[in-house]
N, C-alpha and C. Protein backbone atom coordinates (compact mmCIF):
# COMPACT_ATOMS: atom_id res chain seq x y z
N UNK A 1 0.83 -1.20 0.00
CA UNK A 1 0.00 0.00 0.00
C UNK A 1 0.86 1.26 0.00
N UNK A 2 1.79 1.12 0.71
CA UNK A 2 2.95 2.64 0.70
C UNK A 2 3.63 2.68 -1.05
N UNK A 3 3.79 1.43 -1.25
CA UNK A 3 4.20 1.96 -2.86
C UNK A 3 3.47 2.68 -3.88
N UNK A 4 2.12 1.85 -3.18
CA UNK A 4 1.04 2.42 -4.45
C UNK A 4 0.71 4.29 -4.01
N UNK A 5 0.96 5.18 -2.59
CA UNK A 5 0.94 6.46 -2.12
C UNK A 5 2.09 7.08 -2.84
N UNK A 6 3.18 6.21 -2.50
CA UNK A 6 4.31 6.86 -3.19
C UNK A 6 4.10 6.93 -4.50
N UNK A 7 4.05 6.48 -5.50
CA UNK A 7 3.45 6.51 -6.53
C UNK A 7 2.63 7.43 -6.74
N UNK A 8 1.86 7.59 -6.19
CA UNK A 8 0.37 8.62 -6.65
C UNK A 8 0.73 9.88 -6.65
N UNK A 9 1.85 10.17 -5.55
CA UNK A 9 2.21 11.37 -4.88
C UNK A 9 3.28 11.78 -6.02
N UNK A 10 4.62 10.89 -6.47
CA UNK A 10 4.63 11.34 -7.64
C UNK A 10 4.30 11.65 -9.19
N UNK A 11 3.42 10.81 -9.25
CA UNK A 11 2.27 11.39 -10.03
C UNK A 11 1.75 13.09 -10.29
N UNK A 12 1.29 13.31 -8.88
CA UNK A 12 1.15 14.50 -8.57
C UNK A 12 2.12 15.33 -8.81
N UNK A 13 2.83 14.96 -8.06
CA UNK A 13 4.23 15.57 -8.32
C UNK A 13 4.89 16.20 -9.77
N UNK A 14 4.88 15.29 -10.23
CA UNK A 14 5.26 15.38 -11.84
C UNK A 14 3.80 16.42 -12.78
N UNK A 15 2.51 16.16 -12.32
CA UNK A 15 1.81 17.37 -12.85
C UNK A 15 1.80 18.59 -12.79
N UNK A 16 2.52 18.84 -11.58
CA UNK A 16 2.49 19.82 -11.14
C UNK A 16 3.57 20.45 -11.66
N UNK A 17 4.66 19.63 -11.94
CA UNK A 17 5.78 20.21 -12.40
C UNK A 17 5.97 20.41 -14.16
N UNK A 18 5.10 19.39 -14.72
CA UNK A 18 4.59 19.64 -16.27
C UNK A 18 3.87 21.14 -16.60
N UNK A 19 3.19 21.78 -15.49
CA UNK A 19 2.17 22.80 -15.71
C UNK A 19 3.01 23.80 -15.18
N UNK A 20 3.53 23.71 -14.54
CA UNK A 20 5.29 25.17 -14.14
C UNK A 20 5.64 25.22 -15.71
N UNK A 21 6.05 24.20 -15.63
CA UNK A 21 6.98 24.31 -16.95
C UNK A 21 5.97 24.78 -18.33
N UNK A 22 4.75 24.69 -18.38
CA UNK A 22 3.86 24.78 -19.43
C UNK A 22 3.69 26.40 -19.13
N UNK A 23 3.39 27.01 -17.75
CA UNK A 23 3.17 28.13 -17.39
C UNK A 23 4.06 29.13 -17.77
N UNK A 24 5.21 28.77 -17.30
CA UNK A 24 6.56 29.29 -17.83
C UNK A 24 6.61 29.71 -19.15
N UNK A 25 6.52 28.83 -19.84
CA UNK A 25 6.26 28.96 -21.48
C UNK A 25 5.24 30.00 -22.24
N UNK A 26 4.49 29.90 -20.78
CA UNK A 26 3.16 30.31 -21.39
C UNK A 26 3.77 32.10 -21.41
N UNK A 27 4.44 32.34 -20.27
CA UNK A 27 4.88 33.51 -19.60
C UNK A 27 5.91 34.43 -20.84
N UNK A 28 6.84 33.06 -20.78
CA UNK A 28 7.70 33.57 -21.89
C UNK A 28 6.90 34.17 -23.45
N UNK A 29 5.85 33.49 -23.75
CA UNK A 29 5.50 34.00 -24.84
C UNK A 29 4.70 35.12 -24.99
N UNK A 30 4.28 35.08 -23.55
CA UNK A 30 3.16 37.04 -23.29
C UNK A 30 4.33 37.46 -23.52
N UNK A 31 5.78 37.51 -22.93
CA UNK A 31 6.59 38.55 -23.44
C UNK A 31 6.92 39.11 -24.68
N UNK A 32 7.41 37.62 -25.26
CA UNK A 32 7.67 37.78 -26.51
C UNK A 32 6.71 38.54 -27.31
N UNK A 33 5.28 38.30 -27.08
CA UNK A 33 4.15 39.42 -27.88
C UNK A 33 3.66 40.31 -27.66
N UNK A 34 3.75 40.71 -26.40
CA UNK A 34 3.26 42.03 -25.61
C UNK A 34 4.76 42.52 -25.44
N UNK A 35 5.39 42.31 -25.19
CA UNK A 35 6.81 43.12 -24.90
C UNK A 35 8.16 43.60 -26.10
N UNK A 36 7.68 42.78 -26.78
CA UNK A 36 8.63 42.71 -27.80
C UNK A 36 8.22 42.80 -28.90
N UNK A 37 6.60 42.84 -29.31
CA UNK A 37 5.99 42.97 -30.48
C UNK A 37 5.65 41.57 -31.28
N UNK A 38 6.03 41.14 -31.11
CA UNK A 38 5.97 39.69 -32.04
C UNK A 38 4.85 39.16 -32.36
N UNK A 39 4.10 39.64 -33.34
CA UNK A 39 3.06 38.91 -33.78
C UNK A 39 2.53 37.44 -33.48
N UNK A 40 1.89 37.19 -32.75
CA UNK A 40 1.41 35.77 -33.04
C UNK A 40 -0.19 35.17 -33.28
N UNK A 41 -1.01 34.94 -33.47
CA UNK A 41 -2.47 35.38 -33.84
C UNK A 41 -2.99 34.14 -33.08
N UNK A 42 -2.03 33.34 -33.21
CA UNK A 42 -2.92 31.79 -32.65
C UNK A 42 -2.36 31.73 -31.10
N UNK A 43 -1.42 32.99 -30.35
CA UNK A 43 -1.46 33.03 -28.94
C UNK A 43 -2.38 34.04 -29.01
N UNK A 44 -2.72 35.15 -29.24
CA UNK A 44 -4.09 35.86 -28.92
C UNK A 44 -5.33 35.50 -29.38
N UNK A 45 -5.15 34.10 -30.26
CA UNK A 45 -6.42 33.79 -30.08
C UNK A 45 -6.81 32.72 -29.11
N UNK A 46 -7.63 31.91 -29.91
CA UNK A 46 -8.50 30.69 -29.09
C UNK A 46 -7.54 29.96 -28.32
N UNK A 47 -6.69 29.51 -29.62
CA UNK A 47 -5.46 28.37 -29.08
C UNK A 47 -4.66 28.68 -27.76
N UNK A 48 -4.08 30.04 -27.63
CA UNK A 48 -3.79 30.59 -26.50
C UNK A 48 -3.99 30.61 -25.06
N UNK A 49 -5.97 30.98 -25.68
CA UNK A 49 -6.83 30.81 -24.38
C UNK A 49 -7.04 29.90 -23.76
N UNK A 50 -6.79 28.81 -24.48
CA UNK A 50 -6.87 26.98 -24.08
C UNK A 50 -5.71 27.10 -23.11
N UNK A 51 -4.43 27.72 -23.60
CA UNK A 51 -2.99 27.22 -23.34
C UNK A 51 -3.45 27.98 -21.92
N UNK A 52 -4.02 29.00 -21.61
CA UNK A 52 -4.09 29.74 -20.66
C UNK A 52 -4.95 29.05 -19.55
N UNK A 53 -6.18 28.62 -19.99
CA UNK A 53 -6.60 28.30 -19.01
C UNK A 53 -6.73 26.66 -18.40
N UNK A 54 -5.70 25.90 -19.33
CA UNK A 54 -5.31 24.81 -18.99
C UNK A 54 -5.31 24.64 -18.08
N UNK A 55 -3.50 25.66 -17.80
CA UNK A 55 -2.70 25.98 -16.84
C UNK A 55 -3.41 25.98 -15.20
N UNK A 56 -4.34 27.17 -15.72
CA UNK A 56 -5.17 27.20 -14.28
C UNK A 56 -5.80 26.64 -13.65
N UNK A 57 -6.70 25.65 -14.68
CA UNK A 57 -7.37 24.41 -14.42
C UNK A 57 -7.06 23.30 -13.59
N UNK A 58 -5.64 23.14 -14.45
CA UNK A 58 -4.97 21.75 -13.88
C UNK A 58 -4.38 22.25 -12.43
N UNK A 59 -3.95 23.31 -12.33
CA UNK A 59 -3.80 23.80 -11.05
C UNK A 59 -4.49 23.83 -9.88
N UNK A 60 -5.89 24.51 -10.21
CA UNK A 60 -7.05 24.42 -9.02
C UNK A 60 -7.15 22.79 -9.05
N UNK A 61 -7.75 22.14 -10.09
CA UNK A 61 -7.99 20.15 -9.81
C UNK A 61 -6.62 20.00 -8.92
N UNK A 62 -5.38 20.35 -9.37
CA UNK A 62 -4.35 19.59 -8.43
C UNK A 62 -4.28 20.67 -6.90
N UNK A 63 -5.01 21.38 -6.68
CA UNK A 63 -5.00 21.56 -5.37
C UNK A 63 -5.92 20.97 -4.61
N UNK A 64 -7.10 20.76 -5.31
CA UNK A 64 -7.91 19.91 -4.93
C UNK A 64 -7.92 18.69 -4.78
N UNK A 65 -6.80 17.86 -5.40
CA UNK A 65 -6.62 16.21 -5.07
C UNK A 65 -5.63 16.07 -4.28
N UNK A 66 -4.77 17.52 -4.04
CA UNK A 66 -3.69 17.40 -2.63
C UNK A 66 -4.27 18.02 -1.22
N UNK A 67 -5.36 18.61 -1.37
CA UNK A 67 -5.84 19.22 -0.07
C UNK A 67 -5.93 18.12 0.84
N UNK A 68 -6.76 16.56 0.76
CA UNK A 68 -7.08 15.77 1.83
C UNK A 68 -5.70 15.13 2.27
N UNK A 69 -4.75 15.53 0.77
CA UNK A 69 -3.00 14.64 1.53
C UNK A 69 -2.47 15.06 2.51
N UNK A 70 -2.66 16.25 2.95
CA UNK A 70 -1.73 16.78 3.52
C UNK A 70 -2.17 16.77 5.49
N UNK A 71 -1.43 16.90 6.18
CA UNK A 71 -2.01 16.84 7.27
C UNK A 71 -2.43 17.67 8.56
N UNK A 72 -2.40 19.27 8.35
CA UNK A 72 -3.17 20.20 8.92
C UNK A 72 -3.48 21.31 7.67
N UNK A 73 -4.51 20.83 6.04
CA UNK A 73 -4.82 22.12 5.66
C UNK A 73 -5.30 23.05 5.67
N UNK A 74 -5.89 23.45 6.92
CA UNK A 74 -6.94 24.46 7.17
C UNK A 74 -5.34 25.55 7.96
N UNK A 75 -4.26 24.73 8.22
CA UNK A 75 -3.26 25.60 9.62
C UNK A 75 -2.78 26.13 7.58
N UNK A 76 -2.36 25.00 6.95
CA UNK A 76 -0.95 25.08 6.09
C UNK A 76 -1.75 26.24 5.20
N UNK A 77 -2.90 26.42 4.92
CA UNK A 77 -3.62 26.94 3.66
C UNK A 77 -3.86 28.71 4.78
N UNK A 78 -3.51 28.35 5.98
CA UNK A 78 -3.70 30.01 6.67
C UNK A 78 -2.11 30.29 6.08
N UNK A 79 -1.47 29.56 6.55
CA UNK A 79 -0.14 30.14 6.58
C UNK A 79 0.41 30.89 4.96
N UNK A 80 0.14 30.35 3.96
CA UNK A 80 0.46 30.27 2.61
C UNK A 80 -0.48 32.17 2.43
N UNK A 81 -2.17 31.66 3.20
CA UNK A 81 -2.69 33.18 2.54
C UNK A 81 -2.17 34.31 2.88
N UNK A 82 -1.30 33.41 4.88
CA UNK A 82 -0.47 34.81 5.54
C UNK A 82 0.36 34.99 4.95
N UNK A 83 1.31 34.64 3.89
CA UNK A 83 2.50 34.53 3.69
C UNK A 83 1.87 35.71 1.89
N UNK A 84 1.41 35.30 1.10
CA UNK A 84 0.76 36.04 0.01
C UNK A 84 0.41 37.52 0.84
N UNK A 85 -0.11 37.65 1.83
CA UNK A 85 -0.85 38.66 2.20
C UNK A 85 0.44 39.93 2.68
N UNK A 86 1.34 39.34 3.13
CA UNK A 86 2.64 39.89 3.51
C UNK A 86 3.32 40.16 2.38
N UNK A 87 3.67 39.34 1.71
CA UNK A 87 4.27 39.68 0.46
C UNK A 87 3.52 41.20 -0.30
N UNK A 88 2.16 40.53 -0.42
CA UNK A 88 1.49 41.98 -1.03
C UNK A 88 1.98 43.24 -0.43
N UNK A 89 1.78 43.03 1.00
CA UNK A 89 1.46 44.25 1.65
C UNK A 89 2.89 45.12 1.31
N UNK A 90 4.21 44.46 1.90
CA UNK A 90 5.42 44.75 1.14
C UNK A 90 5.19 45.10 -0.34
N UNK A 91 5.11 44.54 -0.90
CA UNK A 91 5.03 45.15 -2.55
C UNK A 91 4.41 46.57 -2.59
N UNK A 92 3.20 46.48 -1.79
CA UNK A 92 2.62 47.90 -2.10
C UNK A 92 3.54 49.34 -1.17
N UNK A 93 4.55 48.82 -0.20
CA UNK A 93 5.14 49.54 0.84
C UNK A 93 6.17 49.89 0.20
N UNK A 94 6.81 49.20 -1.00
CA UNK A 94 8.04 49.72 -1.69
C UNK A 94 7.89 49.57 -3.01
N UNK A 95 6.91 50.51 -2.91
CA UNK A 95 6.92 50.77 -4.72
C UNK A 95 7.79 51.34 -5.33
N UNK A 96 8.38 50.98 -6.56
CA UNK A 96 9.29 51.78 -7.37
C UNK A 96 8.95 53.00 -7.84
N UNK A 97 7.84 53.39 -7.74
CA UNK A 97 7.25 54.68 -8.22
C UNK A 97 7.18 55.31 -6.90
N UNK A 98 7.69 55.06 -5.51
CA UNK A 98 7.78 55.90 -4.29
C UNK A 98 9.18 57.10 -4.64
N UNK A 99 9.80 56.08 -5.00
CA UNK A 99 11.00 56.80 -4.93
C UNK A 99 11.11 57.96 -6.31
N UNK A 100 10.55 57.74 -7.61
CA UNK A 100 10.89 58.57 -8.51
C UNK A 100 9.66 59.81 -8.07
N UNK A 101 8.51 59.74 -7.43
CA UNK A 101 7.74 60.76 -6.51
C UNK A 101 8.64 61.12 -5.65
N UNK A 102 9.51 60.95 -4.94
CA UNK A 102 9.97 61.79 -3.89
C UNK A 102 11.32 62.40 -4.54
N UNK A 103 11.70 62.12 -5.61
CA UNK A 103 12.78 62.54 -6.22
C UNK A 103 12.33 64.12 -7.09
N UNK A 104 11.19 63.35 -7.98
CA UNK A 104 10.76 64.80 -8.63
C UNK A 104 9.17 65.21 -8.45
N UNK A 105 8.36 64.35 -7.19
CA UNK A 105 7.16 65.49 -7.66
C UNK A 105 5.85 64.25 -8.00
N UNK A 106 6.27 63.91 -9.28
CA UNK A 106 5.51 63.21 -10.23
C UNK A 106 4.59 62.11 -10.08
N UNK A 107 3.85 61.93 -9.99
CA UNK A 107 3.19 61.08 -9.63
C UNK A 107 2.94 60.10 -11.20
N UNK A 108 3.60 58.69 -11.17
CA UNK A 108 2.99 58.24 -12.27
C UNK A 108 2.99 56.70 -12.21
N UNK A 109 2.85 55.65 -12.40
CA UNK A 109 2.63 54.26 -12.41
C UNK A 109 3.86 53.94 -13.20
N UNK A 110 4.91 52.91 -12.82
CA UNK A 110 5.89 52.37 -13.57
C UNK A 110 5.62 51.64 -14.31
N UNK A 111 6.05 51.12 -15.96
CA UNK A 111 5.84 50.11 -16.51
C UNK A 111 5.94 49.03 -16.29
N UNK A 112 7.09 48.59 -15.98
CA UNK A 112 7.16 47.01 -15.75
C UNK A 112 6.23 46.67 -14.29
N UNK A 113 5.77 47.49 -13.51
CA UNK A 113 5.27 47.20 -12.37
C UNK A 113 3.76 47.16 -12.89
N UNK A 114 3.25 47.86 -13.33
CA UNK A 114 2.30 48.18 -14.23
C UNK A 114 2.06 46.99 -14.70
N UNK A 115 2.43 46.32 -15.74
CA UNK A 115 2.50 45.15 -16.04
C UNK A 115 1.80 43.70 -15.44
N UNK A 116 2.29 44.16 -14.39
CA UNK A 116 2.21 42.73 -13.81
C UNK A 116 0.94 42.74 -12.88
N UNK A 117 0.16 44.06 -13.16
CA UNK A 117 -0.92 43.85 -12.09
C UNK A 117 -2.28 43.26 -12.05
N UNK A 118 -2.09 42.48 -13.30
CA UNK A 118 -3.20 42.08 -13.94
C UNK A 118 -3.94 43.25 -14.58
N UNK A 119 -3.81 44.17 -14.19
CA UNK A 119 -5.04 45.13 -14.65
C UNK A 119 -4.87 45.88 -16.08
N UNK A 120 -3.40 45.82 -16.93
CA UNK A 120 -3.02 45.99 -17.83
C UNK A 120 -3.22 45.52 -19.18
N UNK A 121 -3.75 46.17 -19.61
CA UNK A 121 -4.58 45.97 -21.25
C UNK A 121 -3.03 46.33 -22.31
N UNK A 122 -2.59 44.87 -22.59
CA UNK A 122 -1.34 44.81 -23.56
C UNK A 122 -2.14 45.40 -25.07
N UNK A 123 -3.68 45.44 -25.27
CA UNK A 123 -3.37 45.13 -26.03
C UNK A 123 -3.51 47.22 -26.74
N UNK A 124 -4.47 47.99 -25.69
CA UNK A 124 -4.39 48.85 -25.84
C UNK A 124 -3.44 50.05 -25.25
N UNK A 125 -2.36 48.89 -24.31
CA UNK A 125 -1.15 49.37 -23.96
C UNK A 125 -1.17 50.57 -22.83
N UNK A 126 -2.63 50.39 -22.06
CA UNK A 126 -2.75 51.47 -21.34
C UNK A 126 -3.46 50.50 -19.87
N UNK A 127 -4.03 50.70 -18.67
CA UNK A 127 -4.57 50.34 -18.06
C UNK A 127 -6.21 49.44 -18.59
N UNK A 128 -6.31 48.54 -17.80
CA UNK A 128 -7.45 48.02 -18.69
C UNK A 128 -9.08 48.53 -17.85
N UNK A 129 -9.24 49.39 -18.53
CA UNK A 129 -10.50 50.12 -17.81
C UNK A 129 -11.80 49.19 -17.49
N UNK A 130 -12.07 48.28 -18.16
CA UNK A 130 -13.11 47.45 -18.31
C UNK A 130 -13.13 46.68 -16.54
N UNK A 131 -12.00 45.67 -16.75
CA UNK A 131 -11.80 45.19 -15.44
C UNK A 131 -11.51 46.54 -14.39
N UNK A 132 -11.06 47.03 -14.45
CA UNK A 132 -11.11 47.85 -13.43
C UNK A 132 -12.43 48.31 -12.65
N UNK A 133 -13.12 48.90 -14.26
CA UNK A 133 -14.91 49.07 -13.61
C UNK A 133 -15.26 47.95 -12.45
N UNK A 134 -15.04 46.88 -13.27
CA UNK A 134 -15.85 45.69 -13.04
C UNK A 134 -15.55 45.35 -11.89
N UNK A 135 -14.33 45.74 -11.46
CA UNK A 135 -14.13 45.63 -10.08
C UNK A 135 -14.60 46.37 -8.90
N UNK A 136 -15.05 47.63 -9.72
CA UNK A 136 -15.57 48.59 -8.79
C UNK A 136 -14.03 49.56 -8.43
N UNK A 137 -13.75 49.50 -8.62
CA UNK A 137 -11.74 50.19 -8.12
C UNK A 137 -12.49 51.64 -8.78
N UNK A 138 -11.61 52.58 -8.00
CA UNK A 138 -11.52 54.04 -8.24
C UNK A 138 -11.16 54.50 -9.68
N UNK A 139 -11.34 54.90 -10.58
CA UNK A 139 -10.63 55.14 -11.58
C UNK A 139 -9.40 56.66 -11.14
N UNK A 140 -9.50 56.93 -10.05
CA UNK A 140 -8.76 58.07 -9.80
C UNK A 140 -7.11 57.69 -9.25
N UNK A 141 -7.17 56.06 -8.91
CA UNK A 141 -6.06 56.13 -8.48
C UNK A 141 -4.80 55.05 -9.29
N UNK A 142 -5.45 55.32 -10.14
CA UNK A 142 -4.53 54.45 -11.39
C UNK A 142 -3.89 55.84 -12.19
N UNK A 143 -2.55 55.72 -11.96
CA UNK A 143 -2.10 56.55 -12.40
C UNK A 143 -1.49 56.36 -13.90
N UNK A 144 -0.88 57.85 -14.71
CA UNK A 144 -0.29 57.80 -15.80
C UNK A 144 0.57 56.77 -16.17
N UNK A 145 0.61 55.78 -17.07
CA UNK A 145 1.98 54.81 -17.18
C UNK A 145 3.41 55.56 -17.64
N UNK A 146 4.21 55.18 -16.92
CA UNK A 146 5.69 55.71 -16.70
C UNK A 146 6.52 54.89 -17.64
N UNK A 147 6.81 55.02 -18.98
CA UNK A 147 7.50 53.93 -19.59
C UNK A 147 8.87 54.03 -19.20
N UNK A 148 9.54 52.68 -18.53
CA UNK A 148 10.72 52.40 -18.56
C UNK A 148 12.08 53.64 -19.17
N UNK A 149 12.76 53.78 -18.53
CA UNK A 149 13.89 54.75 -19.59
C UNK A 149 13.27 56.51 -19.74
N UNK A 150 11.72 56.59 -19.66
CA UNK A 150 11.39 58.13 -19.97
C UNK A 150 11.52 58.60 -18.68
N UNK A 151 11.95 59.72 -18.98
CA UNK A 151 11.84 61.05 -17.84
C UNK A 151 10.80 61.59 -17.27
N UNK A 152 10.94 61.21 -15.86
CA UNK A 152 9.89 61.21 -14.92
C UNK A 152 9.58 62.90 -14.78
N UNK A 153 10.67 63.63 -14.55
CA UNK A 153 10.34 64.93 -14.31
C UNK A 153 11.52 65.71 -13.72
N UNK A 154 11.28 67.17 -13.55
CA UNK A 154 12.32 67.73 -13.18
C UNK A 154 12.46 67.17 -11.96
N UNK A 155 14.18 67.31 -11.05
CA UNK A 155 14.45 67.04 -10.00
C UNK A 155 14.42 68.10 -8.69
N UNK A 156 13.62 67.60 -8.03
CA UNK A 156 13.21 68.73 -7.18
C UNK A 156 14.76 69.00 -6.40
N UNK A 157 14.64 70.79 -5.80
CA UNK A 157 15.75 70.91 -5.17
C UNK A 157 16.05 70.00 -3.76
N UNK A 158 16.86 69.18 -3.61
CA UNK A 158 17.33 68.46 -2.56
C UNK A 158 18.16 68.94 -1.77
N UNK A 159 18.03 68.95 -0.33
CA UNK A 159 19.17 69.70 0.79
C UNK A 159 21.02 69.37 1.01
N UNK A 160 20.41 67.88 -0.22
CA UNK A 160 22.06 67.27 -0.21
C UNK A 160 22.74 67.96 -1.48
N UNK A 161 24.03 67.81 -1.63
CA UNK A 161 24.94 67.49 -2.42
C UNK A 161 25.32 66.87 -3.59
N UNK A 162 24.30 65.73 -3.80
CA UNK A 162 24.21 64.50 -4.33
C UNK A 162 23.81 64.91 -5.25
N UNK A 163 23.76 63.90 -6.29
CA UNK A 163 23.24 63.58 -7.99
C UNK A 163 23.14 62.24 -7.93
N UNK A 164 21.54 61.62 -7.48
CA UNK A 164 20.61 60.39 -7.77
C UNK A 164 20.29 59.43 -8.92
N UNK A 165 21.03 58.89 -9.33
CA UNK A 165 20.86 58.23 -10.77
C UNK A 165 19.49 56.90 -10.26
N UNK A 166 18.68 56.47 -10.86
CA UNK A 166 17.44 55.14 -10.17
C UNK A 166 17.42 54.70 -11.66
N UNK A 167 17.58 53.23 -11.18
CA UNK A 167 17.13 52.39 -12.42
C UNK A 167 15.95 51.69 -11.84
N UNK A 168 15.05 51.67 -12.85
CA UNK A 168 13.59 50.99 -12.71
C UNK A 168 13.74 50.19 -13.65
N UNK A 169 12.71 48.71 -13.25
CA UNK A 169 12.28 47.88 -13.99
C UNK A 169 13.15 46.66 -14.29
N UNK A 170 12.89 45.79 -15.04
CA UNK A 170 13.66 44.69 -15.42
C UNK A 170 14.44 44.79 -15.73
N UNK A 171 15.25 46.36 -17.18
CA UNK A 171 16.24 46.74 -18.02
C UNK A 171 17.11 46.69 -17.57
C-alpha cells in the first residue's frame, strides 16, 4: 500500500511540475508578444486561451486532489494566505514609483510594475478600464503609465549634495 501512495504522490508531483513548466512557457511567450511585439495570432487567439486556461485548471484540480493529503490544511492553507498577504502588503510599501515621486514630484505608475498587475490591457497598452470598472476600483487612483527609460520629471531641489541616478524595472 505505501508503494502504491508513493506513486500517486509522484504522479502529482510530476503534474504539477509539467504545468510550471507549461506556465513558464506560457509567460515567456506574453513577453515575446506584448513586450517585444511579435506577432502571433494563434497566442491571442483561441489556441492561447486553451494554453491559458489549462494551466489554471490543472492547477485548481491539483489543489484539490492534494488538499485531503496533507495533514493540517486548514493551519498550512492560513499560513500560505499569511504569507501572500505579507508579500502583497510589502510590494505595495516599496513601490518603485515611491521613490521617482519623492525625487521629482511626479506622480505616475511604472511600466514594468504596471505590467504585472493584472489590470493591464497589452493590447491597448494602457490600463485596462473594463476590469477595473468591473471591479468597482476608483478610476482616480490608477495613475499615468511611466514607460521604462522616460523622464519622470524635473528634480526637485534636494538639501544634499548629491546627484541620484534610479534604475527601474527589469532593463
Amino acid at each position: 500500500m505505501e508503494l502504491q501512495a508513493a506513486a500517486r504522490y509522484r504522479l502529482l508531483d510530476e503534474l504539477r511540475g509539467l504545468d510550471l513548466i507549461s506556465m513558464m512557457l506560457y509567460h515567456g511567450m506574453w513577453d515575446v508578444v506584448f513586450l517585444f511585439g511579435v506577432a502571433q495570432k494563434w497566442y491571442t487567439g483561441r489556441p492561447g486561451f486553451v494554453w491559458q486556461q489549462s494551466i489554471c485548471w490543472v492547477f485548481i484540480l491539483l489543489s484539490g486532489f492534494c488538499l485531503p493529503l496533507g495533514h493540517h490544511p486548514l493551519k498550512r492553507g492560513a499560513a500560505v494566505f499569511g504569507a501572500g498577504a505579507l508579500v502583497t502588503g510589502v510590494t505595495l510599501l516599496f513601490m518603485p514609483d515611491l521613490l521617482g515621486f519623492f525625487l521629482t514630484g511626479e506622480k505616475k505608475s511604472e511600466y514594468t510594475e504596471t505590467t504585472t498587475s493584472m489590470l493591464y490591457n497589452p493590447t491597448t497598452k494602457d490600463w485596462d478600464w473594463q476590469t477595473i470598472e468591473a471591479l468597482g476600483l476608483p478610476k482616480k487612483i490608477f495613475l499615468p503609465i511611466d514607460r521604462a527609460g522616460s523622464l519622470r520629471g524635473r528634480l526637485r531641489v534636494l538639501r544634499v549634495g548629491h546627484v541620484v541616478a534610479v534604475r527601474r524595472g527589469d532593463g
